[in-house]
PDB file of N, CA and C in Angstrom:
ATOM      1  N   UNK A   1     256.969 202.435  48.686  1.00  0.00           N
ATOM      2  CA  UNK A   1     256.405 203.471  49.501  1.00  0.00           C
ATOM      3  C   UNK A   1     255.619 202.803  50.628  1.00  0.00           C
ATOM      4  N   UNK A   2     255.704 203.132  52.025  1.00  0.00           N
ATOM      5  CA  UNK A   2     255.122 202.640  53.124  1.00  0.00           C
ATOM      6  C   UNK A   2     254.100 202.976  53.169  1.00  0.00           C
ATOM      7  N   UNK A   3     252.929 202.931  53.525  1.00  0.00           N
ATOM      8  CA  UNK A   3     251.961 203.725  54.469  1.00  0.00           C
ATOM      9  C   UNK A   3     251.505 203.442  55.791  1.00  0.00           C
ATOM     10  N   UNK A   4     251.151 204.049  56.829  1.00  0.00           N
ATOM     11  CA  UNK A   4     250.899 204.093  57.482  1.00  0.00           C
ATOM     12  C   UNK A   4     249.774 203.710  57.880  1.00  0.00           C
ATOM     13  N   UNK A   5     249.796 203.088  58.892  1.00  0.00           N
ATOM     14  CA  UNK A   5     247.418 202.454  59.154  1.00  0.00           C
ATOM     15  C   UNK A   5     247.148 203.913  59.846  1.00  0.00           C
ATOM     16  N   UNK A   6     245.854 203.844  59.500  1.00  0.00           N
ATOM     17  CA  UNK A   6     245.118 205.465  60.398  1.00  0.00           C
ATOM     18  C   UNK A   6     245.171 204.877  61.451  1.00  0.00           C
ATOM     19  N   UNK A   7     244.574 206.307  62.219  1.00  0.00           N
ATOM     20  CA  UNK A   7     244.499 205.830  64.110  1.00  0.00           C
ATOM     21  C   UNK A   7     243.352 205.196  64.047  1.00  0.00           C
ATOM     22  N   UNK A   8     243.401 203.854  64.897  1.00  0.00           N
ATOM     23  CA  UNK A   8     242.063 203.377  65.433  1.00  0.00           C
ATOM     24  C   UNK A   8     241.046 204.093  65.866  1.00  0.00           C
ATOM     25  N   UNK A   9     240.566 205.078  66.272  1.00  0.00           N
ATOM     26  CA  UNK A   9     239.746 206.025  66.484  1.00  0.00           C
ATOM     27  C   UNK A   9     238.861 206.569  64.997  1.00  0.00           C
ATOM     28  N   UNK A  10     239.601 206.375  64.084  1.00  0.00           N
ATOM     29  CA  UNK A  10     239.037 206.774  62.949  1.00  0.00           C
ATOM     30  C   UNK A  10     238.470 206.216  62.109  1.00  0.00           C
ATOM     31  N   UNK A  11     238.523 204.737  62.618  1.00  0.00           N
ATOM     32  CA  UNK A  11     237.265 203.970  62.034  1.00  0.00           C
ATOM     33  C   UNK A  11     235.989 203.886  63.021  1.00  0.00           C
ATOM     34  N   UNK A  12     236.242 204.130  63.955  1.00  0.00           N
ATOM     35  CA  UNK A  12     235.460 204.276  64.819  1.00  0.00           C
ATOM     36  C   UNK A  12     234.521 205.486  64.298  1.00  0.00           C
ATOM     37  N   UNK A  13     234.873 206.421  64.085  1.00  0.00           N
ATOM     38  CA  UNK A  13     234.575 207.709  64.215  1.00  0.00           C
ATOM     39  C   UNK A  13     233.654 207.959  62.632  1.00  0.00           C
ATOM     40  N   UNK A  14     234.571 207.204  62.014  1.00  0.00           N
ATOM     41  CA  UNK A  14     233.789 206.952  60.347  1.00  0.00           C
ATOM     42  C   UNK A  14     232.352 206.051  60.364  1.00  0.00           C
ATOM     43  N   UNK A  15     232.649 204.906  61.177  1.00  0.00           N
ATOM     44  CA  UNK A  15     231.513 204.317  61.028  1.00  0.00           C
ATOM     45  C   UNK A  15     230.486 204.340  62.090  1.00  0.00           C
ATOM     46  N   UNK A  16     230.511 205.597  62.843  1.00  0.00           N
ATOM     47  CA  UNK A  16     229.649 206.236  63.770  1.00  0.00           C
ATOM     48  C   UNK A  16     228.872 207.668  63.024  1.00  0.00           C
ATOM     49  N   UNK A  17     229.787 208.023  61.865  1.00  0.00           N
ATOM     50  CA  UNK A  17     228.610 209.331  60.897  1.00  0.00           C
ATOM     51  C   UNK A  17     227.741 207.976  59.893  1.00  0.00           C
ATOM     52  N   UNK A  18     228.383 207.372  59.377  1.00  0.00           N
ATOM     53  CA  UNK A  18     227.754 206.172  58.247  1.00  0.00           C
ATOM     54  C   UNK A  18     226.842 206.378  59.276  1.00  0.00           C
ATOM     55  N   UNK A  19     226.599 205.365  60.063  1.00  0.00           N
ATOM     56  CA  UNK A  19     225.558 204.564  60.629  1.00  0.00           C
ATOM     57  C   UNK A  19     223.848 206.189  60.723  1.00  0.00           C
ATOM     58  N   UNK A  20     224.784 207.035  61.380  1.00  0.00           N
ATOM     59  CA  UNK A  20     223.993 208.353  62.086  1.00  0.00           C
ATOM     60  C   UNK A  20     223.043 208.592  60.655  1.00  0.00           C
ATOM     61  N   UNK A  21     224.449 209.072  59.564  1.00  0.00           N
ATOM     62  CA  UNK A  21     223.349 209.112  58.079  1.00  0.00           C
ATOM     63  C   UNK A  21     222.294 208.498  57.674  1.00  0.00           C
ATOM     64  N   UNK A  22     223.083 206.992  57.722  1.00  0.00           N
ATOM     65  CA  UNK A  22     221.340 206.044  57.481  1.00  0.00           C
ATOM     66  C   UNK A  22     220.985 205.854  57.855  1.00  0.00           C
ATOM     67  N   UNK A  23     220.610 206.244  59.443  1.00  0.00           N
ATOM     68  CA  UNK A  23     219.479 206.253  60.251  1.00  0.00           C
ATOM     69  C   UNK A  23     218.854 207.609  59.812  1.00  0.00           C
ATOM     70  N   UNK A  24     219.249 208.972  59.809  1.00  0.00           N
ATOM     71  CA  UNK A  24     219.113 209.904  59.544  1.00  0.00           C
ATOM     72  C   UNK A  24     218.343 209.721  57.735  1.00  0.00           C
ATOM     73  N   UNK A  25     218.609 209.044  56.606  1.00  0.00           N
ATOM     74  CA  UNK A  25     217.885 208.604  55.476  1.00  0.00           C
ATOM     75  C   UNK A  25     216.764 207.485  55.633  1.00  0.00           C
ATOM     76  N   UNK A  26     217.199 206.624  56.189  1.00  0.00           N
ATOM     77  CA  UNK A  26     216.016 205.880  56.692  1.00  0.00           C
ATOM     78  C   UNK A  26     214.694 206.335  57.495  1.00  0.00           C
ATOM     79  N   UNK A  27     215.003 207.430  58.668  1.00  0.00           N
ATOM     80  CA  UNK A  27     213.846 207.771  58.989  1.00  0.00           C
ATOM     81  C   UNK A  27     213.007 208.653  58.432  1.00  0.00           C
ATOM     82  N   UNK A  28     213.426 209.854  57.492  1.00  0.00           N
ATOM     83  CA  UNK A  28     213.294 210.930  57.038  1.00  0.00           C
ATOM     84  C   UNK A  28     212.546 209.888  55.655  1.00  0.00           C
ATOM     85  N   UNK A  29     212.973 208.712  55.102  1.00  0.00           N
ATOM     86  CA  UNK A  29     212.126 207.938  53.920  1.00  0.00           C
ATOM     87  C   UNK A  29     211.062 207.093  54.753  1.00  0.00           C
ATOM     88  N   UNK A  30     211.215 207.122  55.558  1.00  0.00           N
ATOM     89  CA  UNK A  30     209.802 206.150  56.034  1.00  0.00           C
ATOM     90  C   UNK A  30     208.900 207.184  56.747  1.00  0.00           C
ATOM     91  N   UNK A  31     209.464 208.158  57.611  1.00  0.00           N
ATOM     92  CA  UNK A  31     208.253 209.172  58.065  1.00  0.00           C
ATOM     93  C   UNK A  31     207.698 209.993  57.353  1.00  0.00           C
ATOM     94  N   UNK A  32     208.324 210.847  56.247  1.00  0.00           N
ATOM     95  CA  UNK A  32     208.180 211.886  55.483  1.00  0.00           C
ATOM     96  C   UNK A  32     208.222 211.885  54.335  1.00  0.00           C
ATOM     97  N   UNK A  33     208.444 210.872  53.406  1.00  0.00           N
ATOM     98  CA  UNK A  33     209.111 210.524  52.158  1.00  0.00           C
ATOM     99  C   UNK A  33     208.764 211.576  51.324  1.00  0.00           C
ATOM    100  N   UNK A  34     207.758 212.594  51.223  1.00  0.00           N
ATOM    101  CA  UNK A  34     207.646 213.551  50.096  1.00  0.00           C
ATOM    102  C   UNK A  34     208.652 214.527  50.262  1.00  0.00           C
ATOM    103  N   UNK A  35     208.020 215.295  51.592  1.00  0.00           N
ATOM    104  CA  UNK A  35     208.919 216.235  52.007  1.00  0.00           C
ATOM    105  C   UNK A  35     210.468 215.895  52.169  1.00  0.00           C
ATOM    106  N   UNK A  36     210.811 214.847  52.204  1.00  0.00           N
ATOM    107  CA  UNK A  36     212.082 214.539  52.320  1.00  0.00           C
ATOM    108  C   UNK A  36     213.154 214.288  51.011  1.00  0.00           C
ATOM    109  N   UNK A  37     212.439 213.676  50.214  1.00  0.00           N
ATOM    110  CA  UNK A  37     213.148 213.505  48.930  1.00  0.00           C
ATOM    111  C   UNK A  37     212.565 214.536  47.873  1.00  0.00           C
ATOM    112  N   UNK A  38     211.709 215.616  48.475  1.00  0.00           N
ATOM    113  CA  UNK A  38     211.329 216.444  46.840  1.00  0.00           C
ATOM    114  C   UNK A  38     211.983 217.569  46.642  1.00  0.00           C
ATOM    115  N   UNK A  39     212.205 217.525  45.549  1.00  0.00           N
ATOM    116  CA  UNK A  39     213.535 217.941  44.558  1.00  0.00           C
ATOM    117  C   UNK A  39     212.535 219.797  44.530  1.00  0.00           C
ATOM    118  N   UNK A  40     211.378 220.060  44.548  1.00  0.00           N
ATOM    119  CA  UNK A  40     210.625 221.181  44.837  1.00  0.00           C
ATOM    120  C   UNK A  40     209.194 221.006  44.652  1.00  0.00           C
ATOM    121  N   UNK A  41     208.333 222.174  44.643  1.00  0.00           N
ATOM    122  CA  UNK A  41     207.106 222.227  44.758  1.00  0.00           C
ATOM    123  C   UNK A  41     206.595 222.161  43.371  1.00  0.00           C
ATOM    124  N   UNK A  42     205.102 221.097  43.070  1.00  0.00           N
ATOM    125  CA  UNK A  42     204.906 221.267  42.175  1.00  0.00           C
ATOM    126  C   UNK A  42     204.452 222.920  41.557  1.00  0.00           C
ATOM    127  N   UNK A  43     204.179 222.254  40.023  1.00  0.00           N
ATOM    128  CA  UNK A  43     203.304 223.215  39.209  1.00  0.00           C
ATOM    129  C   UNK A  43     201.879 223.642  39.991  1.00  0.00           C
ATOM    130  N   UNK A  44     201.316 224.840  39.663  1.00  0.00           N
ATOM    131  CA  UNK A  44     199.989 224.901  40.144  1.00  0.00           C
ATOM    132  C   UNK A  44     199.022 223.861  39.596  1.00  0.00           C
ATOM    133  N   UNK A  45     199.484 223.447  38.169  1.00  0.00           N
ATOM    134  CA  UNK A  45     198.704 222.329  37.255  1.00  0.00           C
ATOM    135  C   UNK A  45     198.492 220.912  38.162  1.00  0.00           C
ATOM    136  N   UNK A  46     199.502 220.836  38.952  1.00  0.00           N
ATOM    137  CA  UNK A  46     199.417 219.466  39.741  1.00  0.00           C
ATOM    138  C   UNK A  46     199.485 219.632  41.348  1.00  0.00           C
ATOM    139  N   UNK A  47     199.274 220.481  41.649  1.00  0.00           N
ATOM    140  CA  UNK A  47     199.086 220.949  43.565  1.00  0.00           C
ATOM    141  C   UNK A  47     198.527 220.090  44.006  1.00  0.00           C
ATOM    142  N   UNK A  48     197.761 219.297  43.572  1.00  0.00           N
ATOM    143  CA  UNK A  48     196.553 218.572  44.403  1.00  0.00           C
ATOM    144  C   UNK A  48     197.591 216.929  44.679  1.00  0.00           C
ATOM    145  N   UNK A  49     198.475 216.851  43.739  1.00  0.00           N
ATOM    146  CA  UNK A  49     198.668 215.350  43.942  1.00  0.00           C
ATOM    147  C   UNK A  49     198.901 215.188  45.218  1.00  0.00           C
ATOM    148  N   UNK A  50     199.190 214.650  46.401  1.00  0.00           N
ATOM    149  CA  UNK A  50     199.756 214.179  47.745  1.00  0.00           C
ATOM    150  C   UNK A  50     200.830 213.267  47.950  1.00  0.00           C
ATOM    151  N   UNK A  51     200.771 212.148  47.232  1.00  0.00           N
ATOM    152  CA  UNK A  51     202.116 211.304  47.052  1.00  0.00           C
ATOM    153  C   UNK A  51     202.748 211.238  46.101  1.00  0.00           C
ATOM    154  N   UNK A  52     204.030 211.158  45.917  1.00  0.00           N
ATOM    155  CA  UNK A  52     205.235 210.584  45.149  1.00  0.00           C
ATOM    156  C   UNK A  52     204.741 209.786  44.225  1.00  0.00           C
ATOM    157  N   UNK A  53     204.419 208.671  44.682  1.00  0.00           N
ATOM    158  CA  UNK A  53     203.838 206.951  43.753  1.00  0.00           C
ATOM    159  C   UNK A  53     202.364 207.800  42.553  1.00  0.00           C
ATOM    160  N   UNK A  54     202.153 208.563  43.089  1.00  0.00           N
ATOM    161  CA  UNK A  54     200.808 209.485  42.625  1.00  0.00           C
ATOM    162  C   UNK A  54     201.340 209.512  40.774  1.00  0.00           C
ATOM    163  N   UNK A  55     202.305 209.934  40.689  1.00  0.00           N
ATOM    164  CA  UNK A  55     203.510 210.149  39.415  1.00  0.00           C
ATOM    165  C   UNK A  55     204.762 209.287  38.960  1.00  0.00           C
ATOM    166  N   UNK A  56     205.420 208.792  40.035  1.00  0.00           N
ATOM    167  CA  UNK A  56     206.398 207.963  40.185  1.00  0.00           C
ATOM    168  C   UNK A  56     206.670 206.693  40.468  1.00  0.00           C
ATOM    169  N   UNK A  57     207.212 205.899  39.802  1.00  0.00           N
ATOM    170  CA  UNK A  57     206.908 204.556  39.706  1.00  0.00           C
ATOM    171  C   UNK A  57     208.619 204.173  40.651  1.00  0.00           C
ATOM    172  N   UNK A  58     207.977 203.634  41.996  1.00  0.00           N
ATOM    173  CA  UNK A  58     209.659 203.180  42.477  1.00  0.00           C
ATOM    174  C   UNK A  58     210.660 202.559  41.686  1.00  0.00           C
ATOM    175  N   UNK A  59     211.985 203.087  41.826  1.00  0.00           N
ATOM    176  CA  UNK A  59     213.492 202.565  41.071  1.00  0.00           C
ATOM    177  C   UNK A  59     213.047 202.655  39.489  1.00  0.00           C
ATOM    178  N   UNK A  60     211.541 203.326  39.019  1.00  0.00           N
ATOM    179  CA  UNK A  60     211.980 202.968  37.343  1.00  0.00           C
ATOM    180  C   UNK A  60     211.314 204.722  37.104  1.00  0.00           C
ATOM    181  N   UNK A  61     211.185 205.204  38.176  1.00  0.00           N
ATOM    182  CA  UNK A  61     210.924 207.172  37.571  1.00  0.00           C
ATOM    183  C   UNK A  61     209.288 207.390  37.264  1.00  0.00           C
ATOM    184  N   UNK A  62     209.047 208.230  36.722  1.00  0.00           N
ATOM    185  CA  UNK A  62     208.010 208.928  35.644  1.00  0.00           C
ATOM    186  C   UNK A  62     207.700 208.202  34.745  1.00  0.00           C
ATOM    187  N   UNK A  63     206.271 207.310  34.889  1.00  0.00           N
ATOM    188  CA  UNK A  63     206.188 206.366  33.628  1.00  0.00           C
ATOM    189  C   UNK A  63     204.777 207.231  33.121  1.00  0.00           C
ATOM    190  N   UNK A  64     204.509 207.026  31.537  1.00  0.00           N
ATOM    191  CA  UNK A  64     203.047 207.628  30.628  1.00  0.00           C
ATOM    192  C   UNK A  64     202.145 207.074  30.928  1.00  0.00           C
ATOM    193  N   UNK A  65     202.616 205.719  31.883  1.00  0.00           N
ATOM    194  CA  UNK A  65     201.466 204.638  32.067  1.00  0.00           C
ATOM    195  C   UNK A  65     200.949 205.804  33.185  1.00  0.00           C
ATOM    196  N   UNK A  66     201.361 206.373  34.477  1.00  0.00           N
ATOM    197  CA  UNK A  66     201.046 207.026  35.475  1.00  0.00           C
ATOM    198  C   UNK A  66     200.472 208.635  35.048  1.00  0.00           C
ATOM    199  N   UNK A  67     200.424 208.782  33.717  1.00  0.00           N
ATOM    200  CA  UNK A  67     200.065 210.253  33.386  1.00  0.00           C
ATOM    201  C   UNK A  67     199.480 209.994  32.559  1.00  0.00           C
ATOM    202  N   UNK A  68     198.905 208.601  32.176  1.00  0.00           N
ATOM    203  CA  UNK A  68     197.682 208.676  31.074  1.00  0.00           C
ATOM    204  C   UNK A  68     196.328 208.115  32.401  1.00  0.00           C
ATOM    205  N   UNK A  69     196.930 207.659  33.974  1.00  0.00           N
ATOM    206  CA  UNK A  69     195.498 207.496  34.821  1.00  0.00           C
ATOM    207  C   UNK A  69     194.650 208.984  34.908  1.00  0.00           C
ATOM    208  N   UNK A  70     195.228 210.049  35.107  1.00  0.00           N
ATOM    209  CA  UNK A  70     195.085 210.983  35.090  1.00  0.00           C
ATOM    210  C   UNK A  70     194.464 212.171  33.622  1.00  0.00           C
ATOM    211  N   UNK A  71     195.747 212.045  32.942  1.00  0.00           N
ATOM    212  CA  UNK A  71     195.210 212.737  31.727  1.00  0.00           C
ATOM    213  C   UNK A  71     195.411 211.852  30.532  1.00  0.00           C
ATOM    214  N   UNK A  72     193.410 211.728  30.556  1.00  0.00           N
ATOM    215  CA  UNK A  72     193.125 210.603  29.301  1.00  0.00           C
ATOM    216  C   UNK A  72     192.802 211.169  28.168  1.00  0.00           C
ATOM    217  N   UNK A  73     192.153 210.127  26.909  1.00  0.00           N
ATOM    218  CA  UNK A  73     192.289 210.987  25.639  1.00  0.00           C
ATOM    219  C   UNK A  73     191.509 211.869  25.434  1.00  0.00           C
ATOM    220  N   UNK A  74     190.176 212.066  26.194  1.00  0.00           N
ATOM    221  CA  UNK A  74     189.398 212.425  26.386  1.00  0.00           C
ATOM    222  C   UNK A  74     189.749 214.452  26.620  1.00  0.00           C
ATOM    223  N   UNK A  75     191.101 214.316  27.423  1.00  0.00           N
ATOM    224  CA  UNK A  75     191.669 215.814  27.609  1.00  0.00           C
ATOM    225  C   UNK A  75     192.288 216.117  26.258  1.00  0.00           C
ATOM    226  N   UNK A  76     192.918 214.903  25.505  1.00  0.00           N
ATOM    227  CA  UNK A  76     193.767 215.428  24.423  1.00  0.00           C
ATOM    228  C   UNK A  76     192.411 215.296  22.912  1.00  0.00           C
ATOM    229  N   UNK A  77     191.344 215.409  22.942  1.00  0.00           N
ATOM    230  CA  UNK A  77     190.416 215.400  22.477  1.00  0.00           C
ATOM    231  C   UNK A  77     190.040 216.780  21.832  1.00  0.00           C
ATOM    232  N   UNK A  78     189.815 217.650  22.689  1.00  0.00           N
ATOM    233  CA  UNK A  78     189.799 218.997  22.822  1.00  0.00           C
ATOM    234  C   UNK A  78     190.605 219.466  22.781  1.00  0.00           C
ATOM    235  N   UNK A  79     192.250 219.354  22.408  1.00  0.00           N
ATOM    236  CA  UNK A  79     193.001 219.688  21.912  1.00  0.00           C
ATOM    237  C   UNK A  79     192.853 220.006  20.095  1.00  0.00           C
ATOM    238  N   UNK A  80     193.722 220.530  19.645  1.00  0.00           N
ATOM    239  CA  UNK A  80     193.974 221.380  18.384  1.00  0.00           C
ATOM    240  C   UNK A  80     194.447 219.863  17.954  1.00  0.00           C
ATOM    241  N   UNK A  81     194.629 219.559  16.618  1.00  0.00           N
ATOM    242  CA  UNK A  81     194.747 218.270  15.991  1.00  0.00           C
ATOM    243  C   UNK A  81     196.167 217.945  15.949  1.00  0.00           C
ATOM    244  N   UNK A  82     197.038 219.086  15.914  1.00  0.00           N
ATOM    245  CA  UNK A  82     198.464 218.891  15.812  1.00  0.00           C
ATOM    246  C   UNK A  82     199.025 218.326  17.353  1.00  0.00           C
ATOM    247  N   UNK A  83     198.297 219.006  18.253  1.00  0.00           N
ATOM    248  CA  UNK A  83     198.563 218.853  19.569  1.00  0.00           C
ATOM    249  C   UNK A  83     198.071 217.181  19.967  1.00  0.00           C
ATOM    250  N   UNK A  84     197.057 217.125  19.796  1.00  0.00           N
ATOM    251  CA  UNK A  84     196.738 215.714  20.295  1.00  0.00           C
ATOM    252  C   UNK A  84     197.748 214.280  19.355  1.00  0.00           C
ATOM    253  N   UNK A  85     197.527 214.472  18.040  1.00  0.00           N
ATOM    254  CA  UNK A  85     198.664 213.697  17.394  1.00  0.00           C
ATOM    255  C   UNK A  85     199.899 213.603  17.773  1.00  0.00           C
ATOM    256  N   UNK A  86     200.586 215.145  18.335  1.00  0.00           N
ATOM    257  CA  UNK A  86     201.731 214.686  18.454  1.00  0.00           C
ATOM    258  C   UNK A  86     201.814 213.920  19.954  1.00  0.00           C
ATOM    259  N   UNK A  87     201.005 213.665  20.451  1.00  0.00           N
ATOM    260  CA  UNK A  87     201.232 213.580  22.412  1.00  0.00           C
ATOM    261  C   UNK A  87     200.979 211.855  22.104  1.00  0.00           C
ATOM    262  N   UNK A  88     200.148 211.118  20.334  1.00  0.00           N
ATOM    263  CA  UNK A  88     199.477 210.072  20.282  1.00  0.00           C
ATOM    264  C   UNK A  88     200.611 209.421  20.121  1.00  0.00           C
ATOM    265  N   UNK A  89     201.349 210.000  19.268  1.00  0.00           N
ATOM    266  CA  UNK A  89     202.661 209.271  17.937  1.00  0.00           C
ATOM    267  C   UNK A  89     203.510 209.492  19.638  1.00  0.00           C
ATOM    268  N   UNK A  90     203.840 210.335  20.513  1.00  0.00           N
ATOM    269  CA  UNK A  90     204.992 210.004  21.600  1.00  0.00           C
ATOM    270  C   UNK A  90     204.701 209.495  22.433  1.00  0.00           C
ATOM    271  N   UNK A  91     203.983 208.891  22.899  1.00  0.00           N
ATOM    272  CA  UNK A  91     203.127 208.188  23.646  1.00  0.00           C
ATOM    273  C   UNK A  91     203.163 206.084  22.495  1.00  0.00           C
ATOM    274  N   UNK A  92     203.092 206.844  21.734  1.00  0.00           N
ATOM    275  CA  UNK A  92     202.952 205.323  20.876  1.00  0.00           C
ATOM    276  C   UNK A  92     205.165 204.959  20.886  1.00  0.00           C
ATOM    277  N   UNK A  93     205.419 205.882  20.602  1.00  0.00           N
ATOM    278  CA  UNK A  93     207.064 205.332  20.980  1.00  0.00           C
ATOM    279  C   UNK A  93     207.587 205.012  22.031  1.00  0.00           C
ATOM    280  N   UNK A  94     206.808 205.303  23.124  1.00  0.00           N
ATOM    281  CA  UNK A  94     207.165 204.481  24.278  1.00  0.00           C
ATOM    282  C   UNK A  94     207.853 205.780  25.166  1.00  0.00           C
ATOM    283  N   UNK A  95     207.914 206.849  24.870  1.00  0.00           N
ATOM    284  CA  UNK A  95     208.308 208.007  25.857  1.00  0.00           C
ATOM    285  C   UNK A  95     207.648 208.392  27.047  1.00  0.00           C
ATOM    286  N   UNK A  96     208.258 208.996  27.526  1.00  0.00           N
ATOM    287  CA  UNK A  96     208.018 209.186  28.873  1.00  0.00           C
ATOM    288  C   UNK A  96     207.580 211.095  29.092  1.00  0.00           C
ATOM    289  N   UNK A  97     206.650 211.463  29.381  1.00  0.00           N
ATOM    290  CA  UNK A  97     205.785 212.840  29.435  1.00  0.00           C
ATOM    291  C   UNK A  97     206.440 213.366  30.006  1.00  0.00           C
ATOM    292  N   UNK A  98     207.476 213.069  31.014  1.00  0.00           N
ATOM    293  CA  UNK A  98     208.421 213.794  32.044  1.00  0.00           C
ATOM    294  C   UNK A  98     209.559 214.284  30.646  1.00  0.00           C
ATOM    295  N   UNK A  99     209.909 214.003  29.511  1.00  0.00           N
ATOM    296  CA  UNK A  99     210.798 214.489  28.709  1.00  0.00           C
ATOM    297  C   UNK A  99     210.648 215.973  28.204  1.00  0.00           C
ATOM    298  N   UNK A 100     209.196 216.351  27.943  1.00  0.00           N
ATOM    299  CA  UNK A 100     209.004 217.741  28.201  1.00  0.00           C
ATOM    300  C   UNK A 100     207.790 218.545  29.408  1.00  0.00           C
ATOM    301  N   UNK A 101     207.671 218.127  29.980  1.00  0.00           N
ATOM    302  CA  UNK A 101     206.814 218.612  30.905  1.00  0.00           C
ATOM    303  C   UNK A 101     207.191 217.751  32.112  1.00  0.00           C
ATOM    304  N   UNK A 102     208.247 218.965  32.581  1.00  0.00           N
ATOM    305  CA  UNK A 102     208.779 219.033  34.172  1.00  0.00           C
ATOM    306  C   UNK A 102     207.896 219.437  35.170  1.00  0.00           C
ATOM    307  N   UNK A 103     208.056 218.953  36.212  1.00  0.00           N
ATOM    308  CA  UNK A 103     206.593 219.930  36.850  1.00  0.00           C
ATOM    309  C   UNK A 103     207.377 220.045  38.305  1.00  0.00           C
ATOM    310  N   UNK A 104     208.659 219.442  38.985  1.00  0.00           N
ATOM    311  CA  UNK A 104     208.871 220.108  39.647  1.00  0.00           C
ATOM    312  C   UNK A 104     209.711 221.573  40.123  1.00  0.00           C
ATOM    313  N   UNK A 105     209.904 222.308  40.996  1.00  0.00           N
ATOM    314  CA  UNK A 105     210.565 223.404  41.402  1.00  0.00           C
ATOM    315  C   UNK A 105     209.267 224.935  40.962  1.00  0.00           C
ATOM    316  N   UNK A 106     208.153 224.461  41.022  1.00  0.00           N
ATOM    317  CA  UNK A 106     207.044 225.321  41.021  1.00  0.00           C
ATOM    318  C   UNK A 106     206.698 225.422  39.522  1.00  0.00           C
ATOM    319  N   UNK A 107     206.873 225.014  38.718  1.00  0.00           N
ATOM    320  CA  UNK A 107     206.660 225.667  37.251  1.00  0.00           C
ATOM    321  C   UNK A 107     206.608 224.174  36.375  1.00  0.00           C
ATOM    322  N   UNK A 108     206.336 224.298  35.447  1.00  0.00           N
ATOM    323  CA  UNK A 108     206.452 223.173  34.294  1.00  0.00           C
ATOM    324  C   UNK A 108     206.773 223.996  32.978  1.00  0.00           C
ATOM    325  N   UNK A 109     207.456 223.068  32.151  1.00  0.00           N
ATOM    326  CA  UNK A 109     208.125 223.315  31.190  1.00  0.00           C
ATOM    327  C   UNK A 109     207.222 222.581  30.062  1.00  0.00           C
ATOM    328  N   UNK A 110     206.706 223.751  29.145  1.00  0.00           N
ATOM    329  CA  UNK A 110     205.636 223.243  28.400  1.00  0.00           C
ATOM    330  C   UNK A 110     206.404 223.192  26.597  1.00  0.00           C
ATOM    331  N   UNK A 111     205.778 222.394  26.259  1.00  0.00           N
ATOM    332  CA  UNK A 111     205.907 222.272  24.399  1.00  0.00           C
ATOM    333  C   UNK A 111     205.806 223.760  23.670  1.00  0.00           C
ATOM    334  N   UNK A 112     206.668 224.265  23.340  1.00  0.00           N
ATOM    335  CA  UNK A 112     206.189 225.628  22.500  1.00  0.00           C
ATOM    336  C   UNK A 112     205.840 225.389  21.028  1.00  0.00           C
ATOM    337  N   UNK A 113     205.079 226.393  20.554  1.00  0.00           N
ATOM    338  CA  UNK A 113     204.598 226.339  19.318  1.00  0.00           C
ATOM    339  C   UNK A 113     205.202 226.206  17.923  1.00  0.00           C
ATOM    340  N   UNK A 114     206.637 225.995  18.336  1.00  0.00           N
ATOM    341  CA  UNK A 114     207.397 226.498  17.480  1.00  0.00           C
ATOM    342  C   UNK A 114     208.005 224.513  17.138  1.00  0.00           C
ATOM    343  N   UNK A 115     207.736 224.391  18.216  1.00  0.00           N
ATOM    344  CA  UNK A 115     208.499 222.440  17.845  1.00  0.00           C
ATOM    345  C   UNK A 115     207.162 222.065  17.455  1.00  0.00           C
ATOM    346  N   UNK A 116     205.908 222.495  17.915  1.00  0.00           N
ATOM    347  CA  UNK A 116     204.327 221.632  17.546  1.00  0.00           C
ATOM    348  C   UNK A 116     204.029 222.013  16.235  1.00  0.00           C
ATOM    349  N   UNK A 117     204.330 223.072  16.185  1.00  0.00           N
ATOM    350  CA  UNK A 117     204.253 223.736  14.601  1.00  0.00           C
ATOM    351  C   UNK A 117     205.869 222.800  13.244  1.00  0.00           C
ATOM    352  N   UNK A 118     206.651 222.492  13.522  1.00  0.00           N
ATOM    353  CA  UNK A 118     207.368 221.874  12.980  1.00  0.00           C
ATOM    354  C   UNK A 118     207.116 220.705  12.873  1.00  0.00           C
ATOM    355  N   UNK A 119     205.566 219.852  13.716  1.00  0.00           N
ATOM    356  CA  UNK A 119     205.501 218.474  13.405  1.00  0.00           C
ATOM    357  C   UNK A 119     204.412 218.345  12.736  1.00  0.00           C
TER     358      UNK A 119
END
């Protein structure tokens, strides 16, 4: 089976959107980087943060290390005993707080009573 080469024009033309895009990703990550890469608005629980890095650890996500600067034991203290144990024991396995408590697209997705009550 033969094929044919495309028209010269069409590499042209291909690597004139490439280039436009990552200039177009490149500037939009260096001028704007929140507004540009956020997936939505936080929870009311977290409105105040301002940056990305605030929560997010570059190329490795949502680390517990970045959500225990914030909420220390001191909050899970005053918690109910089942509640603070279980946040101690997932936190001691090495999980990550982003597994149930989403917080973007306006809302967070909280632990119900029904899995805290089963541990």
């Amino acid at each position: 089976m033969a094929f044919h080469p495309l028209p010269r024009h069409t590499y042209r033309i291909t690597t004139l959107i490439i280039v436009c895009l990552g200039a177009w990703i490149a500037w939009g990550s260096f001028n704007q980087p929140e507004a540009f890469w956020a997936p939505g608005h936080l929870s009311h629980y977290h409105n105040q943060i301002k940056h990305c890095t605030d929560c997010h650890t570059p190329f490795r996500g949502t680390l517990a290390v970045n959500c225990i600067n914030c909420h220390d034991a001191e909050q899970f203290a005053g918690a109910t005993t089942t509640v603070a144990e279980f946040h101690y024991i997932y936190l001691a396995q090495g999980k990550s707080c982003s597994g149930c408590h989403t917080e973007h697209h306006g809302g967070a997705s909280w632990i119900t009573t029904a899995i805290l009550n089963s541990f």
